[in-house]
N, C-alpha and C. Protein backbone atom coordinates (compact mmCIF):
# COMPACT_ATOMS: atom_id res chain seq x y z
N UNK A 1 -39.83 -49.61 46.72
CA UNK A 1 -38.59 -48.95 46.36
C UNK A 1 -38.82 -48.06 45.14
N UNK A 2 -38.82 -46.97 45.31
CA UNK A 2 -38.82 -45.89 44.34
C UNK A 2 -40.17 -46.03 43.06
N UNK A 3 -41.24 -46.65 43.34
CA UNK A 3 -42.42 -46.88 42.69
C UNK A 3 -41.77 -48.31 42.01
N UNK A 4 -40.88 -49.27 42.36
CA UNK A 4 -40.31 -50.38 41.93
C UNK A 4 -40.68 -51.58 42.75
N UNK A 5 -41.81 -51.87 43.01
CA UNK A 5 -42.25 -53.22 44.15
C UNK A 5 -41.61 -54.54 44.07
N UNK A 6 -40.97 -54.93 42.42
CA UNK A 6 -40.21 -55.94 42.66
C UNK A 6 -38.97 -56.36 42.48
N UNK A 7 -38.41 -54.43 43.39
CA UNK A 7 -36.91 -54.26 43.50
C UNK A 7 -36.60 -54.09 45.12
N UNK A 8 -35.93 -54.33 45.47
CA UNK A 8 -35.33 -54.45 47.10
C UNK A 8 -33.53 -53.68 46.73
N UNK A 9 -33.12 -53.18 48.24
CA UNK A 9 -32.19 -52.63 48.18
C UNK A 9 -32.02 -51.35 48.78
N UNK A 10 -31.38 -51.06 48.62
CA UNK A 10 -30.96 -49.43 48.90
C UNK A 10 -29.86 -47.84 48.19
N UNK A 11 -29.41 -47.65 48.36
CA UNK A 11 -28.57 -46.15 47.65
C UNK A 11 -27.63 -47.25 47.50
N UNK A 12 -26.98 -48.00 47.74
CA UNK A 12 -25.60 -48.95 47.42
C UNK A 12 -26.09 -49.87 46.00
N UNK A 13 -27.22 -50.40 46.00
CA UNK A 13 -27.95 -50.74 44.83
C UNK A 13 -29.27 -51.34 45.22
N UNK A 14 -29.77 -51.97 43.89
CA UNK A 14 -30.99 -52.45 43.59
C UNK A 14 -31.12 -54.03 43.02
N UNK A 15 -31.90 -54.69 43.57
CA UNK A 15 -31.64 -55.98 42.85
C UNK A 15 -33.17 -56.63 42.94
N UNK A 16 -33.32 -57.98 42.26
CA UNK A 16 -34.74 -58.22 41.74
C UNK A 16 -34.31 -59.40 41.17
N UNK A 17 -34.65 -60.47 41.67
CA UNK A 17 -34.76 -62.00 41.01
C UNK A 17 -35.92 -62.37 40.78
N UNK A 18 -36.03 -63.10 39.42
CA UNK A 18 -37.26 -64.15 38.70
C UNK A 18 -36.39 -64.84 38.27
N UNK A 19 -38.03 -66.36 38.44
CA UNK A 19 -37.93 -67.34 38.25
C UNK A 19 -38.78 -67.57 36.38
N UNK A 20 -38.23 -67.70 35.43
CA UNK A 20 -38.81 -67.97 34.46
C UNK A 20 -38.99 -69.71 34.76
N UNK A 21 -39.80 -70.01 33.88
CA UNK A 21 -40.42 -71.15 33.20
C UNK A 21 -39.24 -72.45 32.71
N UNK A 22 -38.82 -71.56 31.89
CA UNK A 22 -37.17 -72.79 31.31
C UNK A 22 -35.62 -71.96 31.41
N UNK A 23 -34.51 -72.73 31.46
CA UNK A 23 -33.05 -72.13 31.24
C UNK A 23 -33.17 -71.33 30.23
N UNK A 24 -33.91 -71.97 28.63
CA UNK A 24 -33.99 -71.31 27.87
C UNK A 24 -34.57 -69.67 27.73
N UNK A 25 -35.86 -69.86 28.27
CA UNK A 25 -36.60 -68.01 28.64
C UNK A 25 -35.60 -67.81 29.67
N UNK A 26 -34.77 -68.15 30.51
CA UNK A 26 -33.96 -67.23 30.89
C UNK A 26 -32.73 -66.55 30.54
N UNK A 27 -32.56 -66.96 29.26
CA UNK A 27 -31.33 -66.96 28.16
C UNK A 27 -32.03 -66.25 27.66
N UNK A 28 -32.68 -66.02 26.93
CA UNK A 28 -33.96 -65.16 26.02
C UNK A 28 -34.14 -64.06 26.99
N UNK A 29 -34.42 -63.86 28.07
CA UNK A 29 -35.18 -62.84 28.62
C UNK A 29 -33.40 -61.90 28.80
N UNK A 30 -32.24 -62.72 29.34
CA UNK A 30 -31.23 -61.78 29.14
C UNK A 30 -30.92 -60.93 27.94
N UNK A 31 -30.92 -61.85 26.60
CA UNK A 31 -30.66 -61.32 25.29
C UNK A 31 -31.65 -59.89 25.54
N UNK A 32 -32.71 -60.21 25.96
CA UNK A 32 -33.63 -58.57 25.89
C UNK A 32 -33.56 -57.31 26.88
N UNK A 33 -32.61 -57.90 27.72
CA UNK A 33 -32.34 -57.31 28.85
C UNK A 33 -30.95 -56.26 28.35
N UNK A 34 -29.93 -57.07 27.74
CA UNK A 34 -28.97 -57.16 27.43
C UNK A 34 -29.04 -55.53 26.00
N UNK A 35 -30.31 -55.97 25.25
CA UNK A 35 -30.44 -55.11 24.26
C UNK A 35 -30.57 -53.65 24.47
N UNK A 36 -31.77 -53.45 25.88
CA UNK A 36 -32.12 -52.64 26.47
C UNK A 36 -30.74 -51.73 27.34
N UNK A 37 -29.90 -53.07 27.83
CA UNK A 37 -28.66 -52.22 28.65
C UNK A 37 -28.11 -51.49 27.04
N UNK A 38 -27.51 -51.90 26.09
CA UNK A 38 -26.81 -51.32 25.18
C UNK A 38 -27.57 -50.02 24.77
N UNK A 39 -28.85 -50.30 24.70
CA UNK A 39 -29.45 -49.06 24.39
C UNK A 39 -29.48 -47.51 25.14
N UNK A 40 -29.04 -47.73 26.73
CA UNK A 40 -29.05 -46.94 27.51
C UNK A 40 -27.72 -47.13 27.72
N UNK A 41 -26.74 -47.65 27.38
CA UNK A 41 -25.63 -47.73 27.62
C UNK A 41 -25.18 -47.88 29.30
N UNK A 42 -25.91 -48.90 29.98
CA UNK A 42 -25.73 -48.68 30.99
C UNK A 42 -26.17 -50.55 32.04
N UNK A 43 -25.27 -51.14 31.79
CA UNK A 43 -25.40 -52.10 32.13
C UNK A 43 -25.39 -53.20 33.44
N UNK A 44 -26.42 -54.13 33.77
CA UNK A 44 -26.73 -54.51 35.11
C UNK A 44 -25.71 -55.77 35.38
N UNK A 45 -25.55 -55.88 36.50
CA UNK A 45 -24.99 -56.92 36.42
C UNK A 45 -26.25 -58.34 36.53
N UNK A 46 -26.25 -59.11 36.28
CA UNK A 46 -26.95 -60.63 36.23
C UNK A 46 -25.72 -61.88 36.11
N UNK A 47 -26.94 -62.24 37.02
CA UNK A 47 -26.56 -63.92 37.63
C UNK A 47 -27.57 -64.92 37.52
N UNK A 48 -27.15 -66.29 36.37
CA UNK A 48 -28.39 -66.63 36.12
C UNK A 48 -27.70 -68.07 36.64
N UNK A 49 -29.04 -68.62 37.57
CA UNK A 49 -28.89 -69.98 38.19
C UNK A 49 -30.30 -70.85 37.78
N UNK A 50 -29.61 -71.35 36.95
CA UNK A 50 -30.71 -72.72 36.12
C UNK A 50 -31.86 -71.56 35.69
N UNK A 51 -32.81 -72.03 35.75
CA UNK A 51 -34.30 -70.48 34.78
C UNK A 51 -34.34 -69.51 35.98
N UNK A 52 -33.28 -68.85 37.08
CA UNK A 52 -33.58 -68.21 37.85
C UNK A 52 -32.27 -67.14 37.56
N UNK A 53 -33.22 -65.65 37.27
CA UNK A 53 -32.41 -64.25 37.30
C UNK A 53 -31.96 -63.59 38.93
N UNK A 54 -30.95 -63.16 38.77
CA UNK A 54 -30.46 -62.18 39.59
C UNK A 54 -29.81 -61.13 39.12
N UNK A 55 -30.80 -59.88 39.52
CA UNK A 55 -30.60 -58.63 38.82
C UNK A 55 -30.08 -57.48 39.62
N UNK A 56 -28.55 -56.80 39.94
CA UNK A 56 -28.53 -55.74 40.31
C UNK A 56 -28.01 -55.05 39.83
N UNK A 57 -28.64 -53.30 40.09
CA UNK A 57 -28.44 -52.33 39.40
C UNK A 57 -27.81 -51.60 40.46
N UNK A 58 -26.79 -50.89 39.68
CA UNK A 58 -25.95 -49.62 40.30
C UNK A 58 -24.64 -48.90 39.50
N UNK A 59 -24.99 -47.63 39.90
CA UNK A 59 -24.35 -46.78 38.76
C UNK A 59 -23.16 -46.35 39.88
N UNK A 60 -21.76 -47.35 39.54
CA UNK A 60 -20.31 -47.43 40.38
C UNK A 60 -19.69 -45.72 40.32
N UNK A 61 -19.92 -45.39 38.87
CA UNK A 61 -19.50 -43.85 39.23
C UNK A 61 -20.14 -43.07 40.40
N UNK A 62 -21.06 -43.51 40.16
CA UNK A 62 -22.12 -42.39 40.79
C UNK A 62 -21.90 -42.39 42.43
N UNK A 63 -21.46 -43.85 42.66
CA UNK A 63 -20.93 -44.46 43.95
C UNK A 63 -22.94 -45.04 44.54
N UNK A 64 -23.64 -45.52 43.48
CA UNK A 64 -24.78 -45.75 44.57
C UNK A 64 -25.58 -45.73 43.09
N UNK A 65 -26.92 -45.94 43.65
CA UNK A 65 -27.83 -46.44 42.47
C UNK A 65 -28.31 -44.62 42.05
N UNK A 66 -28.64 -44.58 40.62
CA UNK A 66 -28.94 -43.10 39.79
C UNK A 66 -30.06 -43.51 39.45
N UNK A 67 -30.71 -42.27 38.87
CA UNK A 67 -31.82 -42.68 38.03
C UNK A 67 -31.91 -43.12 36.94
N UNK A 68 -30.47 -43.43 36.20
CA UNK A 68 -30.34 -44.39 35.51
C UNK A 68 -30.74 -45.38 35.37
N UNK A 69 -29.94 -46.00 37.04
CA UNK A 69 -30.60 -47.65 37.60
C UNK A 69 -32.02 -47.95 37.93
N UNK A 70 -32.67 -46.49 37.59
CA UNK A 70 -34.21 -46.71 38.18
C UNK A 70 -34.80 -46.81 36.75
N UNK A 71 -34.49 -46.15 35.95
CA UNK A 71 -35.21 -46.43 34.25
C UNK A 71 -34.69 -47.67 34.29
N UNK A 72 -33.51 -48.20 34.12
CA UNK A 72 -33.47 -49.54 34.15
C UNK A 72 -34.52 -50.30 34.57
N UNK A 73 -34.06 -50.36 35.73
CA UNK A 73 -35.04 -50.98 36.78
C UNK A 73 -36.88 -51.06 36.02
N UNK A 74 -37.25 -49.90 35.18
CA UNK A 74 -38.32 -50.00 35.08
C UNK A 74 -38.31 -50.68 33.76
N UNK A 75 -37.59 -50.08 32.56
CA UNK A 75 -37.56 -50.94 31.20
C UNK A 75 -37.47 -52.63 31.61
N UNK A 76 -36.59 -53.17 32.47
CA UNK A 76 -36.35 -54.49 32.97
C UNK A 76 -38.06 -54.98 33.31
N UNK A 77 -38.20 -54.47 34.18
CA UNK A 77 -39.76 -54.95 34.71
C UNK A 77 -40.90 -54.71 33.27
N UNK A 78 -40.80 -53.95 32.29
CA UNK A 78 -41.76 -54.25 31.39
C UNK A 78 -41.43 -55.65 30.22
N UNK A 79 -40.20 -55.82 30.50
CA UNK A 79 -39.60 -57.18 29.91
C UNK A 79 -39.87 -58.71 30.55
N UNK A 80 -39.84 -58.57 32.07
CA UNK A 80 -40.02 -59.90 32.69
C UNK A 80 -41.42 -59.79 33.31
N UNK A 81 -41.58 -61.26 33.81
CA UNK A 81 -42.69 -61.32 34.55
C UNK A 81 -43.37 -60.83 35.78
N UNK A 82 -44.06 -60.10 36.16
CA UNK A 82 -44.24 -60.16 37.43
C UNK A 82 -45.52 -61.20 38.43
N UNK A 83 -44.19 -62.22 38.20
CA UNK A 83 -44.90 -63.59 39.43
C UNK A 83 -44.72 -62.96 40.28
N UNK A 84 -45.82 -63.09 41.53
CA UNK A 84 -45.85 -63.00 42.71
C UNK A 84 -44.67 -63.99 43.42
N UNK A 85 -44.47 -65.23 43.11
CA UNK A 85 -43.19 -66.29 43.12
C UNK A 85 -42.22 -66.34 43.18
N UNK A 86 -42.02 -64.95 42.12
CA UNK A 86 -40.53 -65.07 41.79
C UNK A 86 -39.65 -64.60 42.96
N UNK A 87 -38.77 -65.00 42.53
CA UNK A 87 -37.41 -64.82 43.76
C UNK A 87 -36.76 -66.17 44.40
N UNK A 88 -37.90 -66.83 44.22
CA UNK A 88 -37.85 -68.04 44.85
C UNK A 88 -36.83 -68.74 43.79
N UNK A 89 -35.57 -69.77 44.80
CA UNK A 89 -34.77 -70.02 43.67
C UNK A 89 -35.10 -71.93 43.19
């Protein structure tokens, strides 16, 4: 997806779950996630179930994912892990 391998989805949006290590790194990894949305002013929605993220991006004005949601998409991925694993809940 758009040079994004551990994003799935389409023009309606983008989404990408990991599995961190503890509840805690997944509380931590939002706070940095969270910093990054304010910084771009442009924020994902997340769903966190026990140390497991659920990440989707989409820009509602736009009616569909921008290249907004794709810098996202990429600042996000230099923040989390890329397990081969993840997704798994």
């Amino acid at each position: 997806m758009h040079g994004l391998p551990l994003w799935s989805g389409d023009g309606d949006g983008i989404r990408r779950s990991v599995k961190l290590p503890s509840f805690r790194d997944a509380v931590a990894a939002i706070v940095s996630i969270a910093d990054v949305a304010e910084e771009m002013d442009h924020h994902p929605d997340v769903d966190l179930r026990w140390r497991t993220l659920h990440l989707t991006l989409v820009s509602h004005s736009a009616g569909g994912v921008s290249e907004l949601d794709l810098e996202l998409a990429r600042r996000i991925d230099a923040l989390l892990p890329a397990d081969p694993a993840e997704g798994s809940s």
